[in-house]
C-alpha atoms as a PDB file:
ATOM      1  CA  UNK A   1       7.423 -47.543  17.343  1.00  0.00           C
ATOM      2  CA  UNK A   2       4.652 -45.669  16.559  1.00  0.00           C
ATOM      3  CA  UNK A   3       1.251 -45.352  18.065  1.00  0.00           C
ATOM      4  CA  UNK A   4      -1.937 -45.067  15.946  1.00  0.00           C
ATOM      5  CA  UNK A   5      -2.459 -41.935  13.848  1.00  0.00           C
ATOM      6  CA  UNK A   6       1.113 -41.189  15.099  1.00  0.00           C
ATOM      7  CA  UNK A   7       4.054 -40.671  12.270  1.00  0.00           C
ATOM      8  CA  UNK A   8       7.723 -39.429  12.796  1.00  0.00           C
ATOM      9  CA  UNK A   9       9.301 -36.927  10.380  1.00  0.00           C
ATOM     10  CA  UNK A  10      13.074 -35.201  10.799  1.00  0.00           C
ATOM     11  CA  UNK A  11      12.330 -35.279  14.769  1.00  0.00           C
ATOM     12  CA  UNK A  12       8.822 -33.505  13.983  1.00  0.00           C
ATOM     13  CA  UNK A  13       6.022 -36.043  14.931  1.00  0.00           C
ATOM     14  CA  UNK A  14       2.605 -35.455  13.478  1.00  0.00           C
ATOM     15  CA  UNK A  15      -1.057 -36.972  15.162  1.00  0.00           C
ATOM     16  CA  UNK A  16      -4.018 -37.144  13.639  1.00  0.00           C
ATOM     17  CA  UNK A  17      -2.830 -34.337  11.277  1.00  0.00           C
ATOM     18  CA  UNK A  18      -2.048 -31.684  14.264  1.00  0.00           C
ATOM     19  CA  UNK A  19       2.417 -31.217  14.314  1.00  0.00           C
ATOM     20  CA  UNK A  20       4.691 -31.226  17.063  1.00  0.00           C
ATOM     21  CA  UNK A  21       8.183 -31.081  17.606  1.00  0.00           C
ATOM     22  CA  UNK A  22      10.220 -32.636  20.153  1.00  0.00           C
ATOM     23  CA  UNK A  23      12.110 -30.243  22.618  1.00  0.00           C
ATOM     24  CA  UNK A  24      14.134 -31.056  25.746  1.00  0.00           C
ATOM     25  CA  UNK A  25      13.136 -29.190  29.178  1.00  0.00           C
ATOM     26  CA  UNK A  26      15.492 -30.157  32.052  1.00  0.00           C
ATOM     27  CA  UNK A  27      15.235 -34.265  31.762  1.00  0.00           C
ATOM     28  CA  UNK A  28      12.325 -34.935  29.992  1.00  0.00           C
ATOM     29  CA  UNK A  29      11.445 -34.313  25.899  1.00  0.00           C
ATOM     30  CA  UNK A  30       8.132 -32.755  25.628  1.00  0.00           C
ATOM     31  CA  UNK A  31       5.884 -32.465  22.617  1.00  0.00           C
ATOM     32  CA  UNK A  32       5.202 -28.728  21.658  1.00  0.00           C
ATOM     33  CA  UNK A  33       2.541 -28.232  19.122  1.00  0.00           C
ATOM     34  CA  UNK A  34       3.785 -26.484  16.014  1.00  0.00           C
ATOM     35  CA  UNK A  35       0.925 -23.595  14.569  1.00  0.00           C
ATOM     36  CA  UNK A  36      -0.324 -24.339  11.634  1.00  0.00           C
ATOM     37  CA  UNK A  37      -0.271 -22.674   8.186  1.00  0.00           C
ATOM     38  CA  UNK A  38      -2.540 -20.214   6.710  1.00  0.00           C
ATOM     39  CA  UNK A  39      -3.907 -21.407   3.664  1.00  0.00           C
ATOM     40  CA  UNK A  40      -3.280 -18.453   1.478  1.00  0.00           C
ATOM     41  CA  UNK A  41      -6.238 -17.051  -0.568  1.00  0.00           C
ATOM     42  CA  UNK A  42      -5.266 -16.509  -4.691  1.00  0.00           C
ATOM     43  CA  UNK A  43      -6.601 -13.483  -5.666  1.00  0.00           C
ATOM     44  CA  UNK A  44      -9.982 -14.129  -8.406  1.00  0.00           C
ATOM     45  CA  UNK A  45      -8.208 -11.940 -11.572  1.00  0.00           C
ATOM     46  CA  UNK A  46      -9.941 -11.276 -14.777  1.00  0.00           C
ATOM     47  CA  UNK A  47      -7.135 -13.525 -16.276  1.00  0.00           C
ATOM     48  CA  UNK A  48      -7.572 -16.841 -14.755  1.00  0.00           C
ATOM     49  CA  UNK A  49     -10.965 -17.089 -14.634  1.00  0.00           C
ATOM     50  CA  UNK A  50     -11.431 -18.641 -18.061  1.00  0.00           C
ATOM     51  CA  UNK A  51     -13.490 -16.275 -19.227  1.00  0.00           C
ATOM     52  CA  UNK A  52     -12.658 -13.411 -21.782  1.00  0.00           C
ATOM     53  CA  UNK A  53     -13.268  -9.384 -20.389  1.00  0.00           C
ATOM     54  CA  UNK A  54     -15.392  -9.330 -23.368  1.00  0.00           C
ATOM     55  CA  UNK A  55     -17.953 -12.147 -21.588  1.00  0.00           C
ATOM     56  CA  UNK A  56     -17.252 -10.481 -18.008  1.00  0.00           C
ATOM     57  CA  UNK A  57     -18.881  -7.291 -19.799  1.00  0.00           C
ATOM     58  CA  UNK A  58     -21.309  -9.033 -21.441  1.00  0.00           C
ATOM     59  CA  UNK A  59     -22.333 -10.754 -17.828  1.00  0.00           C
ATOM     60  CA  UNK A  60     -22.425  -7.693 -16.367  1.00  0.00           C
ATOM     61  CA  UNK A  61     -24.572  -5.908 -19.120  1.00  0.00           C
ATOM     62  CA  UNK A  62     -27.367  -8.765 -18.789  1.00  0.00           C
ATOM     63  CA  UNK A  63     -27.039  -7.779 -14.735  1.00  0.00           C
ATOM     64  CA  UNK A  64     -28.089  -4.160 -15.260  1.00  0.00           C
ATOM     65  CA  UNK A  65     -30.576  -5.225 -17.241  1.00  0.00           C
ATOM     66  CA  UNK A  66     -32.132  -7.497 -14.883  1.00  0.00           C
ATOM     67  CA  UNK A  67     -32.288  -5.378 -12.103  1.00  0.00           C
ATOM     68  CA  UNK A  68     -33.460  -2.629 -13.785  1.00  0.00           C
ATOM     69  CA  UNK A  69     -29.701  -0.208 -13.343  1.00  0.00           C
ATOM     70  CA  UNK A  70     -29.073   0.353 -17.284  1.00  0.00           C
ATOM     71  CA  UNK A  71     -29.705  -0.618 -20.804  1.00  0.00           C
ATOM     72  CA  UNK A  72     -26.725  -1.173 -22.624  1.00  0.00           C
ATOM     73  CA  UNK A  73     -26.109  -3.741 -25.355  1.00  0.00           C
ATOM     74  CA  UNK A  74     -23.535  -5.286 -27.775  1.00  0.00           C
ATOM     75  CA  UNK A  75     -23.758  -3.965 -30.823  1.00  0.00           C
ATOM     76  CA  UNK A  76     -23.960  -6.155 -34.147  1.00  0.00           C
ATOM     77  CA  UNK A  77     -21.193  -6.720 -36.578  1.00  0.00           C
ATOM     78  CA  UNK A  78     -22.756  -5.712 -39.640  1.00  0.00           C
ATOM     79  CA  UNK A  79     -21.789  -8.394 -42.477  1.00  0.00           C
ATOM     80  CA  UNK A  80     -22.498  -8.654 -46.237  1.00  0.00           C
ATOM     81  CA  UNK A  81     -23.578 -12.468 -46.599  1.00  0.00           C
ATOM     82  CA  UNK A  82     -22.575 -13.370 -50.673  1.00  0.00           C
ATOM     83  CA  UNK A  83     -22.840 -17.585 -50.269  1.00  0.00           C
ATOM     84  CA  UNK A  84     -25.936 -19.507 -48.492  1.00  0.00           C
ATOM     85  CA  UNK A  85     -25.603 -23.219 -48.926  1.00  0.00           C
ATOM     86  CA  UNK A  86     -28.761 -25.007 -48.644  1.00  0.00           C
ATOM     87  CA  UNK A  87     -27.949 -28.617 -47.871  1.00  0.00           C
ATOM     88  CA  UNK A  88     -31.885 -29.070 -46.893  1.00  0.00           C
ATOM     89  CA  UNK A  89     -35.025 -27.291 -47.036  1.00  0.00           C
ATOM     90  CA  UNK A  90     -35.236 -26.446 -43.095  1.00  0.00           C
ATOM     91  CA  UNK A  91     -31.353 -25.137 -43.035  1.00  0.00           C
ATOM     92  CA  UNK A  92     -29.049 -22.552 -44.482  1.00  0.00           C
ATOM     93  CA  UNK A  93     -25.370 -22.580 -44.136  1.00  0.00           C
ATOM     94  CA  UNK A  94     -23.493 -19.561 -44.341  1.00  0.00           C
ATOM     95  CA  UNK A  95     -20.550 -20.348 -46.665  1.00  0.00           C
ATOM     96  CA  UNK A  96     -18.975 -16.704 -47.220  1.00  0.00           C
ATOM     97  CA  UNK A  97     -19.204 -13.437 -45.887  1.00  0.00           C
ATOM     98  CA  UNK A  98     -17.265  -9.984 -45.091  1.00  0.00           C
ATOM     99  CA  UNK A  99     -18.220  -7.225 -42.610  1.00  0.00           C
ATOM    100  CA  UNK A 100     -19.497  -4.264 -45.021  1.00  0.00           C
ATOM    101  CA  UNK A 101     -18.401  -1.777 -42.847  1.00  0.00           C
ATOM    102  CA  UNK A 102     -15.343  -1.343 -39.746  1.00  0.00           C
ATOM    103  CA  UNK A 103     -17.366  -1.854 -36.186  1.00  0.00           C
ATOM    104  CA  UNK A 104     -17.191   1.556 -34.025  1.00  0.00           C
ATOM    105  CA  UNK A 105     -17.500   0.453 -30.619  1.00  0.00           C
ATOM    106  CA  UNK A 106     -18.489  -2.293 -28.890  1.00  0.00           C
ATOM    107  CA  UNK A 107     -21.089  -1.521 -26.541  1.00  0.00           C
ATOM    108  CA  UNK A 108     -23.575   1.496 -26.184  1.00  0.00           C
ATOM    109  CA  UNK A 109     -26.458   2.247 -24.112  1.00  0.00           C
ATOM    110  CA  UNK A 110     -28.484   4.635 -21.662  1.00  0.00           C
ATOM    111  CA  UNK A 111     -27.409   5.040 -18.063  1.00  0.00           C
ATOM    112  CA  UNK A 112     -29.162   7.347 -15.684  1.00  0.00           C
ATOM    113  CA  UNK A 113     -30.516   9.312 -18.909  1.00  0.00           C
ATOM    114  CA  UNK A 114     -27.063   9.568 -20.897  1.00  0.00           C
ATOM    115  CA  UNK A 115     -26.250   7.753 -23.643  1.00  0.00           C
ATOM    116  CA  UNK A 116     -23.244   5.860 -23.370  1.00  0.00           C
ATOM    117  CA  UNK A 117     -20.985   4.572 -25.857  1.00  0.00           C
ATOM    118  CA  UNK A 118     -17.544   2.554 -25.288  1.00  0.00           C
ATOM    119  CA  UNK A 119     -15.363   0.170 -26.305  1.00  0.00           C
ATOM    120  CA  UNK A 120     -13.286  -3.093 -24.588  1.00  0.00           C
ATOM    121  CA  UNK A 121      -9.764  -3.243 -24.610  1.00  0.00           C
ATOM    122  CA  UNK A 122      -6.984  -5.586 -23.296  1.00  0.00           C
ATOM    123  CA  UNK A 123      -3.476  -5.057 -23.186  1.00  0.00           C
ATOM    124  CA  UNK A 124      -0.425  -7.105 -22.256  1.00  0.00           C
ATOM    125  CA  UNK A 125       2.530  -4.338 -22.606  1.00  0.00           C
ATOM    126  CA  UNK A 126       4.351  -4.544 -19.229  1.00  0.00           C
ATOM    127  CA  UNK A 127       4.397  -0.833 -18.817  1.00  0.00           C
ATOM    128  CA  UNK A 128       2.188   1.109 -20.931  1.00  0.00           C
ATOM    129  CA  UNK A 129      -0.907   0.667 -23.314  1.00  0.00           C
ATOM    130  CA  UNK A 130      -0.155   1.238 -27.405  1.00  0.00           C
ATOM    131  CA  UNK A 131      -2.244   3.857 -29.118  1.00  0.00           C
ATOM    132  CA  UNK A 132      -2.471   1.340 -32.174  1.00  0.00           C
ATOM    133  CA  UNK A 133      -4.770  -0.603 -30.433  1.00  0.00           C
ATOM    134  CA  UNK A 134      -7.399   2.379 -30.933  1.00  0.00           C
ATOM    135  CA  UNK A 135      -8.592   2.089 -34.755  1.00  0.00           C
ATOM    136  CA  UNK A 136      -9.292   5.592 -35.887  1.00  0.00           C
ATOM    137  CA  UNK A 137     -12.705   4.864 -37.001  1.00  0.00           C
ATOM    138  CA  UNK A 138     -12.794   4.288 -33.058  1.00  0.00           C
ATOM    139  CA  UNK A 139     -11.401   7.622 -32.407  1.00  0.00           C
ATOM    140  CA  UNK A 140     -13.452   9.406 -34.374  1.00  0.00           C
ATOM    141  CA  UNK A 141     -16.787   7.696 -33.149  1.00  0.00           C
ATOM    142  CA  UNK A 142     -15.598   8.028 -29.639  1.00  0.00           C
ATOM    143  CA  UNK A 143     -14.943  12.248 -30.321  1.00  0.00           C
ATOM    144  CA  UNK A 144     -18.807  12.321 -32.144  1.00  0.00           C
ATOM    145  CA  UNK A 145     -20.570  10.886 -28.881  1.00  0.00           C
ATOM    146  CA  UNK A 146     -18.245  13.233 -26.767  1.00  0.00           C
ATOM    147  CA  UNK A 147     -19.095  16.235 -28.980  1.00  0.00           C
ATOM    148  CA  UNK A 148     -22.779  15.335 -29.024  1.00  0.00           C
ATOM    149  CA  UNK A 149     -23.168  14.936 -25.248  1.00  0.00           C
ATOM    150  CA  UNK A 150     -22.632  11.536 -24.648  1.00  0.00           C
ATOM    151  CA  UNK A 151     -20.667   9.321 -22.399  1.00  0.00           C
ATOM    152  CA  UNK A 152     -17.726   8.028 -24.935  1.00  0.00           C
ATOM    153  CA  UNK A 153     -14.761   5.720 -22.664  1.00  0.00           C
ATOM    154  CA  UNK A 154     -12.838   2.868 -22.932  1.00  0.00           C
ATOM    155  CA  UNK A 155     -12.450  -0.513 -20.861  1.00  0.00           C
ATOM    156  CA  UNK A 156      -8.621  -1.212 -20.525  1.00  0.00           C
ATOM    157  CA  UNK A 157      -8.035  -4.322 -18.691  1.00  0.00           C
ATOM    158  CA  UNK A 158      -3.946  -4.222 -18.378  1.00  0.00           C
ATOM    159  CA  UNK A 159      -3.058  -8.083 -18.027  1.00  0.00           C
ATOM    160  CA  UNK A 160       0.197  -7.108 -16.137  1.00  0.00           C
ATOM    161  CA  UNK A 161      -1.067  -5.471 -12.992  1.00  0.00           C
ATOM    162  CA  UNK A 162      -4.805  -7.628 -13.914  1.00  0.00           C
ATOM    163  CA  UNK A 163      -6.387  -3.859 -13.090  1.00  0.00           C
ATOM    164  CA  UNK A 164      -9.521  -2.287 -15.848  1.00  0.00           C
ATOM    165  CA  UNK A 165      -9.802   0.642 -15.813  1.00  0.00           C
ATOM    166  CA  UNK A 166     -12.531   3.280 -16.897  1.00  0.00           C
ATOM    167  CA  UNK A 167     -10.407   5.446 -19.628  1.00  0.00           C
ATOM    168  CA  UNK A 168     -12.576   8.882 -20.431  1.00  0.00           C
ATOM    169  CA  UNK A 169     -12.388   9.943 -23.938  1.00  0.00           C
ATOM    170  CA  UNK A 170     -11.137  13.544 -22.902  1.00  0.00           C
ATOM    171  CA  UNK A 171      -8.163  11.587 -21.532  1.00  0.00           C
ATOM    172  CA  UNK A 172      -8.059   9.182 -24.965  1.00  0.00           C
ATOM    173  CA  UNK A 173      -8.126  12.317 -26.608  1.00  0.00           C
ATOM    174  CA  UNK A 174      -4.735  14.332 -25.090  1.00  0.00           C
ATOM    175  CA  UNK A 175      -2.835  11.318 -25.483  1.00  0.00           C
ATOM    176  CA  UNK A 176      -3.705  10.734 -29.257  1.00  0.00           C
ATOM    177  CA  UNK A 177      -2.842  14.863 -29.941  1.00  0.00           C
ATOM    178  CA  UNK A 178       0.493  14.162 -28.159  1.00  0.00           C
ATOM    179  CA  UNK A 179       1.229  11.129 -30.449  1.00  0.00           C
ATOM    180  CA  UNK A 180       0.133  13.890 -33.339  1.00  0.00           C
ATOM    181  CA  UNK A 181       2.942  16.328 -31.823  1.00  0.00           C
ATOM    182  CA  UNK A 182       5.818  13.934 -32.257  1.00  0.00           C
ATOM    183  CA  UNK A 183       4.931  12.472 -28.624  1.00  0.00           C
ATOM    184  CA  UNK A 184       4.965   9.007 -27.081  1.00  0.00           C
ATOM    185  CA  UNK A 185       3.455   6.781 -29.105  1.00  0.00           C
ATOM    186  CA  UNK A 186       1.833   4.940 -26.111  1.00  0.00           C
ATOM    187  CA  UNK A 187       0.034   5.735 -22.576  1.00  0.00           C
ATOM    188  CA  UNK A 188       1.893   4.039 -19.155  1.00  0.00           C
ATOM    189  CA  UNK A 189       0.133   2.021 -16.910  1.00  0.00           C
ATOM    190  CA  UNK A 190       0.717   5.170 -14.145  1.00  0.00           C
ATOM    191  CA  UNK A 191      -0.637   7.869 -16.858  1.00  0.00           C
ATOM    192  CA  UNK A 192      -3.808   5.417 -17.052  1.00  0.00           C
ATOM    193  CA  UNK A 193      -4.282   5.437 -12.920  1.00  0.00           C
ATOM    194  CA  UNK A 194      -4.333   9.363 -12.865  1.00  0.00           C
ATOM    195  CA  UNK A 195      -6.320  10.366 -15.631  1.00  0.00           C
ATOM    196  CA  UNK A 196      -9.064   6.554 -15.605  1.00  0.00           C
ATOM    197  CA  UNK A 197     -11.278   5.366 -13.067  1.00  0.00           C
ATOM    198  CA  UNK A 198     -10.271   2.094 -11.496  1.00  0.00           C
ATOM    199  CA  UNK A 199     -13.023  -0.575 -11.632  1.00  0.00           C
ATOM    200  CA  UNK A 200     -12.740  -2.758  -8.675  1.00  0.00           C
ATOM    201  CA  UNK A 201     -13.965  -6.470  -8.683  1.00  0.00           C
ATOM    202  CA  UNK A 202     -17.342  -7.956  -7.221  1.00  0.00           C
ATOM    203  CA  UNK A 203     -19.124 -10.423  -6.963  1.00  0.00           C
ATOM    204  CA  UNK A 204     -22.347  -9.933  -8.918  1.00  0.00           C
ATOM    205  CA  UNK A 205     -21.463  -8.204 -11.373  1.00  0.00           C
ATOM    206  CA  UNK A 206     -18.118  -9.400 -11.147  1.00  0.00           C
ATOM    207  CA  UNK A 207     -16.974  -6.368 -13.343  1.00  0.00           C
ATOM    208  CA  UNK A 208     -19.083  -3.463 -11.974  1.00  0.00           C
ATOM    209  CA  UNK A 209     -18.408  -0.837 -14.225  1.00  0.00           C
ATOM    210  CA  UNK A 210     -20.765   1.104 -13.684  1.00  0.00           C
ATOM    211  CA  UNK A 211     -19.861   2.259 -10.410  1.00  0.00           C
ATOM    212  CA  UNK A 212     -16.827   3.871 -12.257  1.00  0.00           C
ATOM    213  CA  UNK A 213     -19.136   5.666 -14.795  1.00  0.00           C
ATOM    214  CA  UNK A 214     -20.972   6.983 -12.033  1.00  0.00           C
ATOM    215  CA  UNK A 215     -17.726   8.408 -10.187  1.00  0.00           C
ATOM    216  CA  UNK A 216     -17.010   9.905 -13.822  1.00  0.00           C
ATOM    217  CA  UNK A 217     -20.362  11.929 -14.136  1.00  0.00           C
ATOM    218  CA  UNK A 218     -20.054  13.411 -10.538  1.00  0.00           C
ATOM    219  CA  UNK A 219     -16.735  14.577 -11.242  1.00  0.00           C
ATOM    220  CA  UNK A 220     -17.397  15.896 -14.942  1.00  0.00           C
ATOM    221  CA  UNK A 221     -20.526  18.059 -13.379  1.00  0.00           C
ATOM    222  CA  UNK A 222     -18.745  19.354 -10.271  1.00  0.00           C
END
């Protein structure tokens, strides 16, 4: 019979929530305490936080801005509006529209005097990161800013490993001539971690980019 808080499991007997298992020593049975689990920690990933990497780099944009680190904005869609329904005097609903022209980049701004221009990307390939995904209106953008003295990168987050990275555009910019040359039509997930910056996770902002732009102009001046 058991006592109060006391409860008997497969010869294990557990009190007040603290286990023990019952061993024999010469004559008697003795309680030994059994040690109790870790609770294991889940890692906070990009992925499961419910949020897209778009809204973790929009988060992290109104950060800078905040507290003063950089300037750097989303840039508008731009969009031909052809139908406004009026239903009253005080409102206007948008009925039809189409973008007039394809969007460069994303995001663009001024860090530590440079202007800096890049673009978001995700990618769920297993082992590498398709080439497609880069419009060539991008590409060409991206090789202007480069060409004019600018910062010009992009923001992979690969889904796989749940790693962004900080791509440079003289990177982008070998892979897409060996695609050209009849090479891979693609960049692996180990090509990315030589030639990017890895952008590790914080807590405020939670995707600190920045830090890997930083690491990127004190190697590209040294």
């Amino acid at each position: 019979m058991c006592r109060a808080g006391e409860k008997y499991s497969n010869n294990i007997l557990k009190i007040y929530g603290t286990s023990y298992v019952k061993m024999r020593v010469g004559d008697n049975m003795i309680n030994y305490p059994l040690p109790k689990r870790r609770k294991t920690q889940k890692r906070v990933s990009v992925k499961n936080r419910g949020m897209t990497f778009e809204t973790l780099i929009d988060e992290a944009n109104r950060y800078y801005l905040e507290h003063d680190k950089a300037v750097i904005h989303k840039k508008p869609v731009p969009v031909q509006i052809v139908n406004v329904d009026y239903p009253s005097r005080n409102k206007a609903r948008i009925k039809e529209a189409y973008y007039r022209t394809p969007s460069t980049t994303d995001y663009n701004g001024i860090y530590k005097g440079r202007y800096i221009d890049f673009d978001v990307k995700e990618s769920r390939g297993k082992t590498s990161f398709p080439l497609k995904n880069i419009h060539a209106h991008q590409i060409e953008h991206l090789r202007s800013v480069h060409a004019h003295g600018g910062i010009a990168f992009l923001l992979i987050h690969l889904r796989v490993i749940d790693q962004v990275y900080l791509l440079p555009f003289e990177a982008i910019e070998r892979f897409i001539r060996r695609s050209e040359n009849g090479g891979r039509k693609s960049v692996t997930h180990e090509e990315i971690d030589a030639e990017g910056y890895p952008v590790k996770e914080g807590f405020l902002p939670r995707i600190d980019y920045l830090k890997a732009v930083r690491t990127y102009m004190q190697e590209a001046t040294q």
